[in-house]
PDB file of N, CA and C in Angstrom:
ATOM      1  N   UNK A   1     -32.085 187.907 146.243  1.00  0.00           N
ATOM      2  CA  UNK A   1     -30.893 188.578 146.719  1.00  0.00           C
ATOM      3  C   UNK A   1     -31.030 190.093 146.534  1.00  0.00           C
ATOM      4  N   UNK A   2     -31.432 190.421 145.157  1.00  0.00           N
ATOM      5  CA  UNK A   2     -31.716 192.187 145.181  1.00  0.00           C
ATOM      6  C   UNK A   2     -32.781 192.358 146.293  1.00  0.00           C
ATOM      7  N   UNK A   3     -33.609 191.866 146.360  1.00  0.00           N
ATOM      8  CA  UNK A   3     -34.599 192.880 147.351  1.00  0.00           C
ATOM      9  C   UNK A   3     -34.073 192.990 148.958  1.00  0.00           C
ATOM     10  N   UNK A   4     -33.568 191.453 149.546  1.00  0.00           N
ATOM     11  CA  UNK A   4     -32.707 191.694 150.527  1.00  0.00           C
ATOM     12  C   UNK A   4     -31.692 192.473 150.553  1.00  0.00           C
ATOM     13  N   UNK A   5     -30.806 192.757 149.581  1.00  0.00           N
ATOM     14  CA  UNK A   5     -29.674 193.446 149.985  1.00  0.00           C
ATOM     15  C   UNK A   5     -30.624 195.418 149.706  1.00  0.00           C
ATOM     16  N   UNK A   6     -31.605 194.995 148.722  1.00  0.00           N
ATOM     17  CA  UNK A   6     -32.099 196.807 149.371  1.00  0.00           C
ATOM     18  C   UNK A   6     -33.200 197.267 150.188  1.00  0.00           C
ATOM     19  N   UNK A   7     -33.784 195.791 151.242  1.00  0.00           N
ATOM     20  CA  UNK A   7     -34.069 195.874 152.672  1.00  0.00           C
ATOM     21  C   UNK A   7     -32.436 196.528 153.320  1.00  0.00           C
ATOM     22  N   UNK A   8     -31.836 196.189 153.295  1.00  0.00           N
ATOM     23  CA  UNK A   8     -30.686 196.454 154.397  1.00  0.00           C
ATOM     24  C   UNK A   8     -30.039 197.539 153.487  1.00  0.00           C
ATOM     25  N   UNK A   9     -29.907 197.764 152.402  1.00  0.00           N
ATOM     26  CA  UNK A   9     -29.421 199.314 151.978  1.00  0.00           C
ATOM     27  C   UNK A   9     -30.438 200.482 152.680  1.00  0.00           C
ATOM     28  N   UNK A  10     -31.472 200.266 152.351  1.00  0.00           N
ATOM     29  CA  UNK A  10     -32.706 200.890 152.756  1.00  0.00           C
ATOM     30  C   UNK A  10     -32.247 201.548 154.582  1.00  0.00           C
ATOM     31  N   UNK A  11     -32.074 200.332 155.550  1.00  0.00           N
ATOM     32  CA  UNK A  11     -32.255 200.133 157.074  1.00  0.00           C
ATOM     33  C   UNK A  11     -30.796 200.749 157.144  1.00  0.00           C
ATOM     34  N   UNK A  12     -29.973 201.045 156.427  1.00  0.00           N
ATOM     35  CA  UNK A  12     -28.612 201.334 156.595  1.00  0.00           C
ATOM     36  C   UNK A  12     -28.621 202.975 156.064  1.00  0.00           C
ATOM     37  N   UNK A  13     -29.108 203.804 155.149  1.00  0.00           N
ATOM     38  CA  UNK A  13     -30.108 205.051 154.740  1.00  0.00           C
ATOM     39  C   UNK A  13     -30.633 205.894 156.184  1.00  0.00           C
ATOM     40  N   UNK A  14     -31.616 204.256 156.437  1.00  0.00           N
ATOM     41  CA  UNK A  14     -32.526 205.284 158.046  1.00  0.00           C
ATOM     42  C   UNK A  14     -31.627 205.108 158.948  1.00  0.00           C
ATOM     43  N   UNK A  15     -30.833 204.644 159.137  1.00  0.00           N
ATOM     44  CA  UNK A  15     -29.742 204.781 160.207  1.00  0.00           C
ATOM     45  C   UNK A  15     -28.868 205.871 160.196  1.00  0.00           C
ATOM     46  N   UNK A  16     -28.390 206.263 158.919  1.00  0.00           N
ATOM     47  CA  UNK A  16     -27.427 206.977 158.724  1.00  0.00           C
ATOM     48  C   UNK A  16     -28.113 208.410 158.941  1.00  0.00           C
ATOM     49  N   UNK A  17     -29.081 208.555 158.455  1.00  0.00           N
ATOM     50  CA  UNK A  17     -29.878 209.795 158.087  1.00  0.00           C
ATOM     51  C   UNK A  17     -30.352 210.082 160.243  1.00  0.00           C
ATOM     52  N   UNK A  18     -30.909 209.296 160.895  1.00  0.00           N
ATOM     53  CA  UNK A  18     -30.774 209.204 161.924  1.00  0.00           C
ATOM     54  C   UNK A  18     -29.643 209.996 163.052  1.00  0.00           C
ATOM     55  N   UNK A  19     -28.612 209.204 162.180  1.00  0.00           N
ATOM     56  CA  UNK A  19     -27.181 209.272 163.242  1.00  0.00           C
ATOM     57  C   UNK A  19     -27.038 210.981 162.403  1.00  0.00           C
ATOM     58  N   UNK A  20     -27.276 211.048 161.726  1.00  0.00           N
ATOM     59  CA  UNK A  20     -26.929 212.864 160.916  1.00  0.00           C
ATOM     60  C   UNK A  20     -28.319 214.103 161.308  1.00  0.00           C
ATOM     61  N   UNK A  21     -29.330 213.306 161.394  1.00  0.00           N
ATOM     62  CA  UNK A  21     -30.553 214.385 161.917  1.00  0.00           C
ATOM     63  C   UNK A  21     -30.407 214.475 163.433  1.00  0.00           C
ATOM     64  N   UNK A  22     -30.385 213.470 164.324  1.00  0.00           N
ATOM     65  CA  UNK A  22     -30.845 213.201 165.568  1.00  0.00           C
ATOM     66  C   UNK A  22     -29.446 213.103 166.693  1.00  0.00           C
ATOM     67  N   UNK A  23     -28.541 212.527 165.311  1.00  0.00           N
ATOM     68  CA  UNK A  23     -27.521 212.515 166.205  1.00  0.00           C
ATOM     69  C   UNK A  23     -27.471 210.762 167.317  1.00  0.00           C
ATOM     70  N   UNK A  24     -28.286 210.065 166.648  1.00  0.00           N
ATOM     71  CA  UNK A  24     -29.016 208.678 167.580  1.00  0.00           C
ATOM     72  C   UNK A  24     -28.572 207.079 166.263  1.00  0.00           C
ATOM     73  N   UNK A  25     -27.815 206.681 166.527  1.00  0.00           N
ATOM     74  CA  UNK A  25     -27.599 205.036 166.092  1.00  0.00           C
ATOM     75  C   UNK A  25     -28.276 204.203 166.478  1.00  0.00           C
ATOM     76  N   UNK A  26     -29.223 204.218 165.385  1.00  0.00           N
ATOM     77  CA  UNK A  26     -30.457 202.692 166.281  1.00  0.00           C
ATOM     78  C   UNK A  26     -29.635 201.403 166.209  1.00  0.00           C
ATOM     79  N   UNK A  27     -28.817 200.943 164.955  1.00  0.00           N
ATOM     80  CA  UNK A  27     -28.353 200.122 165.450  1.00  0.00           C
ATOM     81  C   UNK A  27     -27.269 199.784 166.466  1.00  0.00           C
ATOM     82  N   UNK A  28     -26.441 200.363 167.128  1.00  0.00           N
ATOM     83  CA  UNK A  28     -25.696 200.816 168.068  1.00  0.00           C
ATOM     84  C   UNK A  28     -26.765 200.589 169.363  1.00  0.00           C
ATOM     85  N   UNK A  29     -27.628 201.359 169.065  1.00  0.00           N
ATOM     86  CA  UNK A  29     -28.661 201.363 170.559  1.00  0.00           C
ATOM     87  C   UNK A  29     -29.362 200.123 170.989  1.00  0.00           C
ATOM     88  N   UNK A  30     -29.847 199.268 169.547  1.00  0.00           N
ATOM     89  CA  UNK A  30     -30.537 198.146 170.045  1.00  0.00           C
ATOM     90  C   UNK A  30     -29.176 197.155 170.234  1.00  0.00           C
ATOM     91  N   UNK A  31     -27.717 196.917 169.538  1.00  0.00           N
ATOM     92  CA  UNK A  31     -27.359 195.876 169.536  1.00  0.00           C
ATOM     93  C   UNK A  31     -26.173 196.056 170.574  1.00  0.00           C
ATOM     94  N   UNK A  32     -26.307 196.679 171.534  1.00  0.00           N
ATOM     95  CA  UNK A  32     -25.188 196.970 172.667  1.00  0.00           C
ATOM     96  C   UNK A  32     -23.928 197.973 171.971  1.00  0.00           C
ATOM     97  N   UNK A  33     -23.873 199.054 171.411  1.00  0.00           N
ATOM     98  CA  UNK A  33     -23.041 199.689 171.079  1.00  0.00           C
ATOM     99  C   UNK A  33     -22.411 199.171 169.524  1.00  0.00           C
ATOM    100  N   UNK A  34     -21.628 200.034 168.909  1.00  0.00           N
ATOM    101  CA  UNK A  34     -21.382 200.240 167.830  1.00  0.00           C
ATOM    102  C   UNK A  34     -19.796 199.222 167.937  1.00  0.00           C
ATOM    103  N   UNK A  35     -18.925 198.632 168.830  1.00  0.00           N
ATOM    104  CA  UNK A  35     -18.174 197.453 168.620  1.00  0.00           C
ATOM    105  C   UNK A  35     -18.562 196.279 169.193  1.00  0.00           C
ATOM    106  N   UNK A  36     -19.928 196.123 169.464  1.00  0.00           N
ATOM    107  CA  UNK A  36     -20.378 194.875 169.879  1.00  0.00           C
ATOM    108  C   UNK A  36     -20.381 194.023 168.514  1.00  0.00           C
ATOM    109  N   UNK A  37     -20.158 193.048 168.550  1.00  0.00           N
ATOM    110  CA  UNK A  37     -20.047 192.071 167.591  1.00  0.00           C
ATOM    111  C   UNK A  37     -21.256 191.968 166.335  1.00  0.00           C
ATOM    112  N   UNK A  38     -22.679 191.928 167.270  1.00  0.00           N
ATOM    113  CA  UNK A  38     -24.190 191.966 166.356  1.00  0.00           C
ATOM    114  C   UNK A  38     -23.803 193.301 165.639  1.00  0.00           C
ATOM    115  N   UNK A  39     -23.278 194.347 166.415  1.00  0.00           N
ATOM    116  CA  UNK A  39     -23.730 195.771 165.444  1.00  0.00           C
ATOM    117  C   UNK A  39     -22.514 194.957 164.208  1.00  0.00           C
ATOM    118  N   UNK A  40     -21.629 195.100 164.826  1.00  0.00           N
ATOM    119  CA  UNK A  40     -20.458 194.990 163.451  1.00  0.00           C
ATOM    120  C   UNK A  40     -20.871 194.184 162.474  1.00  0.00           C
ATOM    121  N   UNK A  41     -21.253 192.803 162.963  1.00  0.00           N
ATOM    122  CA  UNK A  41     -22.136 192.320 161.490  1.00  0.00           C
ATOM    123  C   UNK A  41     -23.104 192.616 160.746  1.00  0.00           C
ATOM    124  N   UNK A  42     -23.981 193.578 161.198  1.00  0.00           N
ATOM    125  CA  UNK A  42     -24.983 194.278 160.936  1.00  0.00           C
ATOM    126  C   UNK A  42     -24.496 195.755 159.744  1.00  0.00           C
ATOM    127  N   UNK A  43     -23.283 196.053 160.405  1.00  0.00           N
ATOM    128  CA  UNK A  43     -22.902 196.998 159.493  1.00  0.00           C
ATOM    129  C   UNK A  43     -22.072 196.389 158.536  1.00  0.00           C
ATOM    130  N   UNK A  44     -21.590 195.179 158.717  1.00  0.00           N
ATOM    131  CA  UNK A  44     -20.759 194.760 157.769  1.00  0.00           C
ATOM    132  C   UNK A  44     -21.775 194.194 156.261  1.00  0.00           C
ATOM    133  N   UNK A  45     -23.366 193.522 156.743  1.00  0.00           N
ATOM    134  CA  UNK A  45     -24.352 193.148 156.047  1.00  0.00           C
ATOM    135  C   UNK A  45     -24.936 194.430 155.286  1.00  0.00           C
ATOM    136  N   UNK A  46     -25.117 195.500 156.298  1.00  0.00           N
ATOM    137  CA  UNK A  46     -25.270 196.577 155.188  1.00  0.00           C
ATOM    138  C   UNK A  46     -24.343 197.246 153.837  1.00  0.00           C
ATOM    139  N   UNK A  47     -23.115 197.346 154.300  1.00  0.00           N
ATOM    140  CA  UNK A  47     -22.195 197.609 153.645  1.00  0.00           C
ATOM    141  C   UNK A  47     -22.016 196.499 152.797  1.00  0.00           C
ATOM    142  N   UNK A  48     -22.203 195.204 152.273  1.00  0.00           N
ATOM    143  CA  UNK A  48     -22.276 194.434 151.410  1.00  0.00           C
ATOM    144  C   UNK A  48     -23.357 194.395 150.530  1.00  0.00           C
ATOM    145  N   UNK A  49     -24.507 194.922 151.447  1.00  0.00           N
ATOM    146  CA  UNK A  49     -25.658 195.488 150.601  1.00  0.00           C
ATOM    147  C   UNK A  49     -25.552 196.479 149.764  1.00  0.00           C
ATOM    148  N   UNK A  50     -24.605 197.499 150.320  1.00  0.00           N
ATOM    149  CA  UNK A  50     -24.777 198.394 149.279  1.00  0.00           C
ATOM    150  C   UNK A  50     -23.666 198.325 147.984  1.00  0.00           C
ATOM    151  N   UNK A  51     -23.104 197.404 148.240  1.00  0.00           N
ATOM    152  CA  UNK A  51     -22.558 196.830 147.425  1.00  0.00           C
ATOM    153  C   UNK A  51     -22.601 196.240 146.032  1.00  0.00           C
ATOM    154  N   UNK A  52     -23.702 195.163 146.826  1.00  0.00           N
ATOM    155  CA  UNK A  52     -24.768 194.401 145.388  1.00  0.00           C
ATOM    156  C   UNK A  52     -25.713 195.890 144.680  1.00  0.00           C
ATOM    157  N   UNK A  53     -26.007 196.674 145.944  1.00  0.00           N
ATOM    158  CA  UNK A  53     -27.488 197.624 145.190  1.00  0.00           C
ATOM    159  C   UNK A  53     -26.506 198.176 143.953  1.00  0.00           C
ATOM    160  N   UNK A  54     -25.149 198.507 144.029  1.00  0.00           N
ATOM    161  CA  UNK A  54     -24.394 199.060 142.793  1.00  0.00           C
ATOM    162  C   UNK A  54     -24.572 198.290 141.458  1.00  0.00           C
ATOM    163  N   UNK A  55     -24.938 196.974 141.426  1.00  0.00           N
ATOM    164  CA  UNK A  55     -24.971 196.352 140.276  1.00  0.00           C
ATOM    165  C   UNK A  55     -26.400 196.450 139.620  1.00  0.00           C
ATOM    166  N   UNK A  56     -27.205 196.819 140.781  1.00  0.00           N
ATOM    167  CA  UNK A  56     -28.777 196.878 139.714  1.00  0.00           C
ATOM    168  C   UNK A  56     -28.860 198.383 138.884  1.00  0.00           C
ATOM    169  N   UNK A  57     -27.827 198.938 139.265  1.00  0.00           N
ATOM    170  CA  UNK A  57     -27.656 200.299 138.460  1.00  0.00           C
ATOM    171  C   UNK A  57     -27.257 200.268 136.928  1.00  0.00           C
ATOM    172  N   UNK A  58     -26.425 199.006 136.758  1.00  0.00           N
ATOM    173  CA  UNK A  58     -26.060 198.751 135.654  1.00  0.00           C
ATOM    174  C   UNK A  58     -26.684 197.381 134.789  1.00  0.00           C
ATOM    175  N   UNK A  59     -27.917 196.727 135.537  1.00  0.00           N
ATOM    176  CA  UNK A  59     -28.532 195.616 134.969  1.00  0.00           C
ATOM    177  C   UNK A  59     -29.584 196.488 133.734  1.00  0.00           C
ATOM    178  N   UNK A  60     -29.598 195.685 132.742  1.00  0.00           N
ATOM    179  CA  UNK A  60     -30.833 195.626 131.907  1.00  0.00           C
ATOM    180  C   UNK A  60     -31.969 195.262 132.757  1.00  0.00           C
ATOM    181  N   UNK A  61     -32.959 196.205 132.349  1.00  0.00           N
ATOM    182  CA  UNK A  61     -34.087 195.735 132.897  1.00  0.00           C
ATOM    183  C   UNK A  61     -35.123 194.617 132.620  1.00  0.00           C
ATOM    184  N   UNK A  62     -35.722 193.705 133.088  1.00  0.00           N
ATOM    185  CA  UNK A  62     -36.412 193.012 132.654  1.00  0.00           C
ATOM    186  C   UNK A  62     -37.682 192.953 132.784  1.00  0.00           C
ATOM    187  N   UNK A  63     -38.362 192.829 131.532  1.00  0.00           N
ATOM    188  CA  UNK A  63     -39.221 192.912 130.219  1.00  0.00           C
ATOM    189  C   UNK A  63     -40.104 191.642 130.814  1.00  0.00           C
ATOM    190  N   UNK A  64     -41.186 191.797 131.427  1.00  0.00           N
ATOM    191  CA  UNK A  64     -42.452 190.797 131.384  1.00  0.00           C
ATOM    192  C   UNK A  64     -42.784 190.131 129.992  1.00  0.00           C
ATOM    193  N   UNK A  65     -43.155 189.369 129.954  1.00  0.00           N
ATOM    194  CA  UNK A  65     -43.667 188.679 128.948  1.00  0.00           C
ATOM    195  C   UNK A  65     -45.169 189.054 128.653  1.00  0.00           C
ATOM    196  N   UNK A  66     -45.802 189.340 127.845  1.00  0.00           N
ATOM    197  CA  UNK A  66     -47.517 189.569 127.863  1.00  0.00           C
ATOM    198  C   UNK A  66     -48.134 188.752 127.248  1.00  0.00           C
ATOM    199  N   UNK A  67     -47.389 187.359 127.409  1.00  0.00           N
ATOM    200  CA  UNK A  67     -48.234 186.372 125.993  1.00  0.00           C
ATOM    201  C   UNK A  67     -49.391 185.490 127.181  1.00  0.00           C
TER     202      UNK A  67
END
């Protein structure tokens, strides 16, 4: 679940940074516009992503074993 939700924090970053450098919404562009249904779930999946990524901020880290 962490690494998926910071694949799509990540893809939600290059989008944003995109739509602010270029002025261009890839996801908007590939999924028929920004109220087509795919984009909205797409942004709704990111935005839940970045959600979870808030909790690995506050996890203990975990410690390999070396035995």
């Amino acid at each position: 679940m962490d690494r998926i939700s910071l694949i799509l924090a990540i893809i939600g970053a290059l989008n944003w940074g995109g739509l602010g450098i270029f002025g261009f919404d890839t996801v908007a562009y590939l999924f028929g516009g920004q109220d087509a249904t795919v984009s909205r779930v797409i942004y709704t999946l990111v935005g839940l992503a970045g959600i979870w990524c808030i909790s690995l901020l506050f996890r203990e880290r975990e410690h390999a074993d070396e035995t």
